[in-house]
Protein backbone atom coordinates (compact mmCIF):
# COMPACT_ATOMS: atom_id res chain seq x y z
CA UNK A 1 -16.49 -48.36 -89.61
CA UNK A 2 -17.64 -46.71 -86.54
CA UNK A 3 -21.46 -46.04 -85.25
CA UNK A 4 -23.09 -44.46 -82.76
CA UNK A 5 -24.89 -47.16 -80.49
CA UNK A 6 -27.99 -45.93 -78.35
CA UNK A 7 -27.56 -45.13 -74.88
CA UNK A 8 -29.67 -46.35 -72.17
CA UNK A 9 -30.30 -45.26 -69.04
CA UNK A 10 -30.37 -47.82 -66.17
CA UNK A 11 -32.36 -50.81 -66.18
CA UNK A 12 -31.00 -53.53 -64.60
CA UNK A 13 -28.53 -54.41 -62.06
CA UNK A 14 -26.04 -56.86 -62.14
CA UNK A 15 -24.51 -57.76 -58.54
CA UNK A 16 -22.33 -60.73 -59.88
CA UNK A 17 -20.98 -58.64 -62.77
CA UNK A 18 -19.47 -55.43 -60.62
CA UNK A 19 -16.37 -57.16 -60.37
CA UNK A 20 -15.90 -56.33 -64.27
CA UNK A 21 -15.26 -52.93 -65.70
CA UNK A 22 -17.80 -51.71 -68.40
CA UNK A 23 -15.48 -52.03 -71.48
CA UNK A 24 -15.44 -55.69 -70.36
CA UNK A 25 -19.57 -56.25 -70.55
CA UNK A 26 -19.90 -54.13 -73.84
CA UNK A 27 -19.94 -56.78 -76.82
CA UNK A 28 -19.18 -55.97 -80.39
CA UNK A 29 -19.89 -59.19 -82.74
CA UNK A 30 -20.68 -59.67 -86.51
CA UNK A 31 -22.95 -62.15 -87.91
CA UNK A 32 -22.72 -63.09 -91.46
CA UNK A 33 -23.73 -66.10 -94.04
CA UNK A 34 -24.37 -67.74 -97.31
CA UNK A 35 -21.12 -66.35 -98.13
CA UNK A 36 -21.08 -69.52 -101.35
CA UNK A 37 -17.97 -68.96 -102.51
CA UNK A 38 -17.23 -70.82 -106.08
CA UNK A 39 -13.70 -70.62 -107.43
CA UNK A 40 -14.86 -71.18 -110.92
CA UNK A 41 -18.35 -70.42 -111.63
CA UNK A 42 -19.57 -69.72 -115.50
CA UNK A 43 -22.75 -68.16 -114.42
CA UNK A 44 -24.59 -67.15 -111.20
CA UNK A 45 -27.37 -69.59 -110.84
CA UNK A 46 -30.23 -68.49 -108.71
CA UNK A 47 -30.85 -64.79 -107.60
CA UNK A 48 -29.79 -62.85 -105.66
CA UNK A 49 -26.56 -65.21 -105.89
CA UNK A 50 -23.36 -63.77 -107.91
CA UNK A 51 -21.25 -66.82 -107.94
CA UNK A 52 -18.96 -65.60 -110.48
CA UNK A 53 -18.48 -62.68 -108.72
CA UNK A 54 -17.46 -64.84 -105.25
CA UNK A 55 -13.68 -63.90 -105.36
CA UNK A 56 -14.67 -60.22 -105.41
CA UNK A 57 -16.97 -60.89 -102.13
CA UNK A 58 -14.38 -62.65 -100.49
CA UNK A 59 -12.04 -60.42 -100.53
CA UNK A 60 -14.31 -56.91 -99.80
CA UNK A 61 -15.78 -58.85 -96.67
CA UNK A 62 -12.46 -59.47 -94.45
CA UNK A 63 -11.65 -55.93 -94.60
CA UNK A 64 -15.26 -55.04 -93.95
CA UNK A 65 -15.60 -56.98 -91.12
CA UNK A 66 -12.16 -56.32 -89.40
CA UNK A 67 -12.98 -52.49 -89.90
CA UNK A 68 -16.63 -53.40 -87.10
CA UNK A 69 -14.04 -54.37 -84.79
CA UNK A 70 -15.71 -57.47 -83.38
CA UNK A 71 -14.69 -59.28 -80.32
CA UNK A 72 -16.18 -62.35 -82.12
CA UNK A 73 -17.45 -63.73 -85.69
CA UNK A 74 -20.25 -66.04 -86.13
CA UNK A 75 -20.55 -67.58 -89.74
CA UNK A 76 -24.34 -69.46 -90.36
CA UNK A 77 -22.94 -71.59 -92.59
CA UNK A 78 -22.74 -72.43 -96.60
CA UNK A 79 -19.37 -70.96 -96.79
CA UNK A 80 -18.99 -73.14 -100.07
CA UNK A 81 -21.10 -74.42 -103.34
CA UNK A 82 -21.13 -77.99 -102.29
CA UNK A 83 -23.79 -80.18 -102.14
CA UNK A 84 -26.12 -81.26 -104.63
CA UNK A 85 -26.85 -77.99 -106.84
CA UNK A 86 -23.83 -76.33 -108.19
CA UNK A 87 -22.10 -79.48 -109.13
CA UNK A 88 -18.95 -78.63 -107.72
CA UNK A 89 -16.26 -80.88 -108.87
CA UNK A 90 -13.91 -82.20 -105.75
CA UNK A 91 -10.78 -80.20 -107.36
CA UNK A 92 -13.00 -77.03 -106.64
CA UNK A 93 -13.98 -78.26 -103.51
CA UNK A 94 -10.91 -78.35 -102.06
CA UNK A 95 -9.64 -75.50 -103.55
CA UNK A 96 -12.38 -73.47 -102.24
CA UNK A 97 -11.82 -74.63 -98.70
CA UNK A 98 -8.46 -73.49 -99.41
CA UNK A 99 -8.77 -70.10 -100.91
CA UNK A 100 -12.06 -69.02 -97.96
CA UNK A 101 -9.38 -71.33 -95.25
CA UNK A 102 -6.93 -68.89 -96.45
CA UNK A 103 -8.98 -65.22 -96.45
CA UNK A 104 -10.65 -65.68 -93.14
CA UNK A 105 -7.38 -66.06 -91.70
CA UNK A 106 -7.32 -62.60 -91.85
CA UNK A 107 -9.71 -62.20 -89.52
CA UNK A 108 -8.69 -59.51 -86.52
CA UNK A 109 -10.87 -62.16 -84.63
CA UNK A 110 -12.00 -65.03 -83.56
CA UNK A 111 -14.82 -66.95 -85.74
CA UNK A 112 -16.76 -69.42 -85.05
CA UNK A 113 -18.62 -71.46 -87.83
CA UNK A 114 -21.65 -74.57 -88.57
CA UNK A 115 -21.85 -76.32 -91.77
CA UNK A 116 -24.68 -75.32 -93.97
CA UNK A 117 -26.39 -77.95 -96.50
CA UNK A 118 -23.86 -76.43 -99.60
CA UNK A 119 -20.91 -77.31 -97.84
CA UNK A 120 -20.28 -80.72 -98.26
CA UNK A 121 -18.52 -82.36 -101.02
CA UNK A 122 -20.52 -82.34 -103.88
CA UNK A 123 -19.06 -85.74 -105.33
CA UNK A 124 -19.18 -87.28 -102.02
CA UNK A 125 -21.65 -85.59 -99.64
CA UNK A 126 -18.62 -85.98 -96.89
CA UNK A 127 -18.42 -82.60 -94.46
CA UNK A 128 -15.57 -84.10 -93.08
CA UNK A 129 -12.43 -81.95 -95.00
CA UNK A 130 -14.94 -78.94 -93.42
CA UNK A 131 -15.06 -79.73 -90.12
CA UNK A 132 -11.45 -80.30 -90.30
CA UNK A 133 -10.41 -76.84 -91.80
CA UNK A 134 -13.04 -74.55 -89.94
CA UNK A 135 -13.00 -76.50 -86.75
CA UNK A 136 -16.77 -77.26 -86.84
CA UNK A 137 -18.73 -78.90 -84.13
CA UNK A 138 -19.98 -82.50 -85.37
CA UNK A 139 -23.11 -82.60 -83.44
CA UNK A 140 -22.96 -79.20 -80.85
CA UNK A 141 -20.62 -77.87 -79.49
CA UNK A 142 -20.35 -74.31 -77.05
CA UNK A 143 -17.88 -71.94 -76.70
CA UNK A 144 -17.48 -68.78 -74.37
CA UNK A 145 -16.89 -65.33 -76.33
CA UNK A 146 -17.37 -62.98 -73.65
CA UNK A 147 -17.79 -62.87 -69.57
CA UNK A 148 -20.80 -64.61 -68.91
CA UNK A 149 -21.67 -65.54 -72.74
CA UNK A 150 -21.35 -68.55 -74.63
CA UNK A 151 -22.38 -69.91 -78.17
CA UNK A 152 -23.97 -73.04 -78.80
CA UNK A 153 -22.64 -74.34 -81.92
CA UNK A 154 -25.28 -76.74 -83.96
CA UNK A 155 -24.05 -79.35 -86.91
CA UNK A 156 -27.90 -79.88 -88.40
CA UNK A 157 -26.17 -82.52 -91.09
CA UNK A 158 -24.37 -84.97 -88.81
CA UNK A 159 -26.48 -87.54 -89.92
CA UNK A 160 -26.33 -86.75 -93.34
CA UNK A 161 -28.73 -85.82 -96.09
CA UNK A 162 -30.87 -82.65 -95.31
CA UNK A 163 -30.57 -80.56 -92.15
CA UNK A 164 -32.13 -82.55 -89.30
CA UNK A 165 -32.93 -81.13 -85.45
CA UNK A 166 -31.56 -84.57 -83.81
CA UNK A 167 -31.84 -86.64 -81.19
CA UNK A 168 -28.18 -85.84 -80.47
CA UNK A 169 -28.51 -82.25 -81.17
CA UNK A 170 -31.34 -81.72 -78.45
CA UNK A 171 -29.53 -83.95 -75.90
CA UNK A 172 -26.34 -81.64 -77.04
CA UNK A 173 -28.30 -78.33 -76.30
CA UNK A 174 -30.07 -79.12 -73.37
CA UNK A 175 -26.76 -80.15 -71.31
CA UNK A 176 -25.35 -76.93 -72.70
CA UNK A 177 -28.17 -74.74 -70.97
CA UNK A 178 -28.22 -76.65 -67.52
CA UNK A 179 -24.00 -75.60 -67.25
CA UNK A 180 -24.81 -72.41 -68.52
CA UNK A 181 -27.35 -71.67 -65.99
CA UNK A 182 -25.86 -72.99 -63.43
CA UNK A 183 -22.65 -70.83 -64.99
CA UNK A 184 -24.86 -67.56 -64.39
CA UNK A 185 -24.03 -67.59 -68.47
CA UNK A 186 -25.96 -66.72 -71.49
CA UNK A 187 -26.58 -68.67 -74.18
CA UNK A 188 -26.60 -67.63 -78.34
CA UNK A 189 -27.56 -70.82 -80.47
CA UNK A 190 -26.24 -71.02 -84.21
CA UNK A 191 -27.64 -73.45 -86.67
CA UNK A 192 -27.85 -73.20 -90.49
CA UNK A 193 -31.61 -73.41 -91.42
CA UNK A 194 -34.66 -71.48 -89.67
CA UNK A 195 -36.47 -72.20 -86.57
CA UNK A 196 -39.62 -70.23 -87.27
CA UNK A 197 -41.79 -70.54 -90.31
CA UNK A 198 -42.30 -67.65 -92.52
CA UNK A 199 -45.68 -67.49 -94.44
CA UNK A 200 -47.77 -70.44 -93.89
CA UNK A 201 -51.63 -71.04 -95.42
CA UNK A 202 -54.29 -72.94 -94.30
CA UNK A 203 -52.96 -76.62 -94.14
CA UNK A 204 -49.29 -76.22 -94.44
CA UNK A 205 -46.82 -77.75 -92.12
CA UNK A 206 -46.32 -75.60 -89.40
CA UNK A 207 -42.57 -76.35 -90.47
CA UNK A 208 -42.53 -75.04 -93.70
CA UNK A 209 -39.42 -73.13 -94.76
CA UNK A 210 -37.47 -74.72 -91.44
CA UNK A 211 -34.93 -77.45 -90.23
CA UNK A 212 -36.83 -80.87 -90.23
CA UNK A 213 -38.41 -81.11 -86.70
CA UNK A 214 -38.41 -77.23 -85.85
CA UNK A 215 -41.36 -78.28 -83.97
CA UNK A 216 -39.45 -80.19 -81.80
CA UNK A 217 -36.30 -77.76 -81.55
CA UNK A 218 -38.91 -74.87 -80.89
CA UNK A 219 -40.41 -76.51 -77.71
CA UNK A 220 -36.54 -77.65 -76.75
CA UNK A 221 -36.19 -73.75 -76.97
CA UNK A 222 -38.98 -73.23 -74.68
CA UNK A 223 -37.55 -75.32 -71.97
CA UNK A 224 -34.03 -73.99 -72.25
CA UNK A 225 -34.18 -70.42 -70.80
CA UNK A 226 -30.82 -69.76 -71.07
CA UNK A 227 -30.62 -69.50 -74.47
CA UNK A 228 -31.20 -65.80 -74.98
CA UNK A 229 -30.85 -65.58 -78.88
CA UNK A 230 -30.69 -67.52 -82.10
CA UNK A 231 -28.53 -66.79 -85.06
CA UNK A 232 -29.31 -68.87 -88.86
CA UNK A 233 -29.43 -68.19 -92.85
CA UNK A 234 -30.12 -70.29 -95.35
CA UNK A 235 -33.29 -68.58 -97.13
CA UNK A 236 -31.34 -65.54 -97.87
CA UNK A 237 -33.71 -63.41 -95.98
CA UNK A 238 -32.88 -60.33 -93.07
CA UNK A 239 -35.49 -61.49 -90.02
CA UNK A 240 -35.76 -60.86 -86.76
CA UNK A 241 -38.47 -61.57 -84.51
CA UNK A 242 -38.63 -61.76 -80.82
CA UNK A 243 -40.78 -65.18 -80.24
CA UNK A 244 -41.40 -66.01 -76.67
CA UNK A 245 -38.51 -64.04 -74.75
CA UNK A 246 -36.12 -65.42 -77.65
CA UNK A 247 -34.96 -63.64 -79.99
CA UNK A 248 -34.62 -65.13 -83.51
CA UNK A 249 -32.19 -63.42 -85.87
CA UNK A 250 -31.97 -64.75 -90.04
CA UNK A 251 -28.89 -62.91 -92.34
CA UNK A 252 -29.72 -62.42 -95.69
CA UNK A 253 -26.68 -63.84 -98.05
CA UNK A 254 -23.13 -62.28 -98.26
CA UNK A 255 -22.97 -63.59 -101.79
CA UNK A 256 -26.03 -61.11 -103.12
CA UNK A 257 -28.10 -58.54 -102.37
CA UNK A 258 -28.41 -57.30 -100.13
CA UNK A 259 -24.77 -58.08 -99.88
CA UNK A 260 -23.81 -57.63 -96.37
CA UNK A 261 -23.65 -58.41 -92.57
CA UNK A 262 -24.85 -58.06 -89.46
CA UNK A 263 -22.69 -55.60 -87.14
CA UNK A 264 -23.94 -56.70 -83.42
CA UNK A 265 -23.34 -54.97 -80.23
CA UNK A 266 -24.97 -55.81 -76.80
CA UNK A 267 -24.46 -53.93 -73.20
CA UNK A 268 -24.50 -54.55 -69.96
CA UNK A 269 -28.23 -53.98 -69.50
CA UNK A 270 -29.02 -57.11 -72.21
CA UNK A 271 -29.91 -54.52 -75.13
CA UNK A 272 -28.67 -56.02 -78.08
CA UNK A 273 -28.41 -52.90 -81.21
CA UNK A 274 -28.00 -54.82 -85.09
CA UNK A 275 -27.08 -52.87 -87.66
CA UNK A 276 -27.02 -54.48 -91.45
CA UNK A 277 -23.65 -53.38 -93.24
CA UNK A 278 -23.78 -53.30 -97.09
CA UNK A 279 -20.49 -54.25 -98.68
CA UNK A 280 -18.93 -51.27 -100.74
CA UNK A 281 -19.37 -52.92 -103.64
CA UNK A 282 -21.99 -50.47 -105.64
CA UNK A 283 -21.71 -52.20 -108.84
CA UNK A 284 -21.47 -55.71 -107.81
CA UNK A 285 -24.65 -54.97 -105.81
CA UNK A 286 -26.73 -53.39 -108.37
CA UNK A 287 -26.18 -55.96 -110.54
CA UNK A 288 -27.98 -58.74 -108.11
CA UNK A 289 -31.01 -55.86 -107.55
CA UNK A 290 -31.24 -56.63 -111.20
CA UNK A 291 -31.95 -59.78 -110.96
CA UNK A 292 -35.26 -59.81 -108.99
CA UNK A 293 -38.11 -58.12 -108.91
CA UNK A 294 -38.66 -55.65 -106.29
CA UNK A 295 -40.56 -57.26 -103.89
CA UNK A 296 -38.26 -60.01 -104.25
CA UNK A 297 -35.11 -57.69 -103.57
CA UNK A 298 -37.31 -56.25 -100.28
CA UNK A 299 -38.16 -59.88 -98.88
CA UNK A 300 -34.53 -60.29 -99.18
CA UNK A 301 -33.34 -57.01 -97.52
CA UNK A 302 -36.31 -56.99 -94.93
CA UNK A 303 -37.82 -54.25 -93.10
CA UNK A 304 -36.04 -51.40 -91.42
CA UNK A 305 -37.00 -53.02 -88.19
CA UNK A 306 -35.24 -56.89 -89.72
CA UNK A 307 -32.44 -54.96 -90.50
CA UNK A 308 -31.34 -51.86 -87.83
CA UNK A 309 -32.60 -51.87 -84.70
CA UNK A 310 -32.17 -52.73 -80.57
CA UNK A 311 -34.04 -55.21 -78.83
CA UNK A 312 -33.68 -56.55 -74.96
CA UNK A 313 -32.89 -59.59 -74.74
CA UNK A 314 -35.56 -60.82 -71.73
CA UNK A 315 -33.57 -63.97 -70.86
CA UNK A 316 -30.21 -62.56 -70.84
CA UNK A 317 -31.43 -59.83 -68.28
CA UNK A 318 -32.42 -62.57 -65.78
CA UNK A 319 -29.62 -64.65 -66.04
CA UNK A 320 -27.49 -61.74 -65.45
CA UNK A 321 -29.25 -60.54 -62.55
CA UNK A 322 -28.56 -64.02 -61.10
């Protein structure tokens, strides 16, 4: 799967990077999601979900994704159909950490995952066989996936019960951004559930549609400028807005339409080019545009601009020029 990325002309320097040849500070990633594989599914529950298709996604999105040629994978979590609506007996728990265990293995490389709120045992609510087989952070966690950038990795359910912004998560992110500034390193933050609030109407919580205590995690953002980028799912929906000088990016679901992933790829000037791939899967995908309405199958896709574009990523320039 090969694409033509734009070209730039220069814009920025980067004195403490010419020790590194430009094939070294060109990035290719993937993003992808709500992937909710179910080994047994009788129906599909709610749109644009295909549950009973899930073995069929699994095994078209490996491929897919090995033919981007990332240098990294970042899964936003609900690998599974745990938690409290699918009813997902522990047999097909474990058996579905086994069979998605045993297909992302065949990943050409590395990925990096956070729990989402499906992916604990149904019978038990425990994450804990998870964390174990995906190597999950329990609170947050960073890892470096390129010269100079790292990825914060957030565990929202920790605590337990719905996805939570924590005390320990925030004390967790914060240290991460003080070594990674004083690193001269970027920062991309992945977490589950949204940050930013879609529609909201006169009274609503200016949290609506978000982690509990976004408010709080948003002005935690605001005060950690070297976090250039976030990265969530959960609402099924392709967003991507640059608040502040972040950038917020949501994937719509891998496990309907519009049944794909986010090929990433960001240079040595901080422009960061996404490009949403579309699983070749015609028929499996024209049966989930079924399902809704229109509008509700363009909410889920997003605009062209939520989908393919390039963006600069303000605080990644000036903590490369440092």
């Amino acid at each position: 799967m090969a694409f033509l990325w734009p070209t730039r002309g220069p814009y920025l320097q980067h004195p403490p990077l010419l020790n590194l040849s430009r094939s070294e500070l060109m990035i290719d990633f993937v993003v992808l999601g709500d992937s909710h594989y179910h080994p047994t599914a009788e129906r599909d529950f709610g749109a644009p979900k295909m549950l009973t298709r899930a073995r069929e996604v699994l095994d078209a999105s490996v491929p897919a994704i090995n033919d981007a040629s990332p240098d990294f994978i970042l899964h936003n979590g609900d690998l599974l159909c745990g938690g409290g609506s699918f009813d997902l007996s522990t047999a097909d728990y474990k058996r579905s950490l086994r069979d998605v265990a045993q297909a992302y293995a065949g990943f050409s490389a590395p990925a990096h995952y956070v729990p989402g709120n499906h992916d604990c045992d149904a019978q038990t609510g425990s994450f804990e066989a998870l964390i174990e087989t995906f190597s999950m952070p329990r609170i947050l966690d960073v890892v470096d996936v390129a010269p100079r950038l790292r990825v914060a990795r957030a565990n929202l359910y920790h605590g337990g019960g719905t996805g939570h912004w924590s005390d320990e998560n925030d004390v967790a992110l914060r240290r991460a951004d003080v070594e990674a500034r004083n690193d001269g390193c970027g920062l991309l933050l992945m977490l589950h559930e949204w940050i930013l609030p879609d529609y909201l109407y006169p009274g609503d919580d200016p949290d609506t549609g978000c982690v509990h205590d976004a408010t709080r995690l948003r002005a935690t953002l605001l005060e950690c400028p070297a976090v250039a980028a976030t990265f969530s799912g959960h609402r099924h929906l392709n967003r991507l807005r640059l608040w502040h000088d972040i950038l917020i990016i949501d994937t719509a679901c891998l496990i309907g339409y519009p049944l794909g992933f986010r090929q990433l790829h960001l240079d040595e000037e901080g422009y960061l080019s996404c490009r949403f791939q579309v699983l070749d899967c015609p028929d499996l995908l024209a049966a989930s545009e079924a399902r809704s309405t229109r509008h509700e199958n363009d909410r889920y896709r997003g605009e062209e601009s939520d989908r393919d574009t390039t963006v600069l990523l303000p605080r990644l320039c000036r903590i490369w020029q440092q």
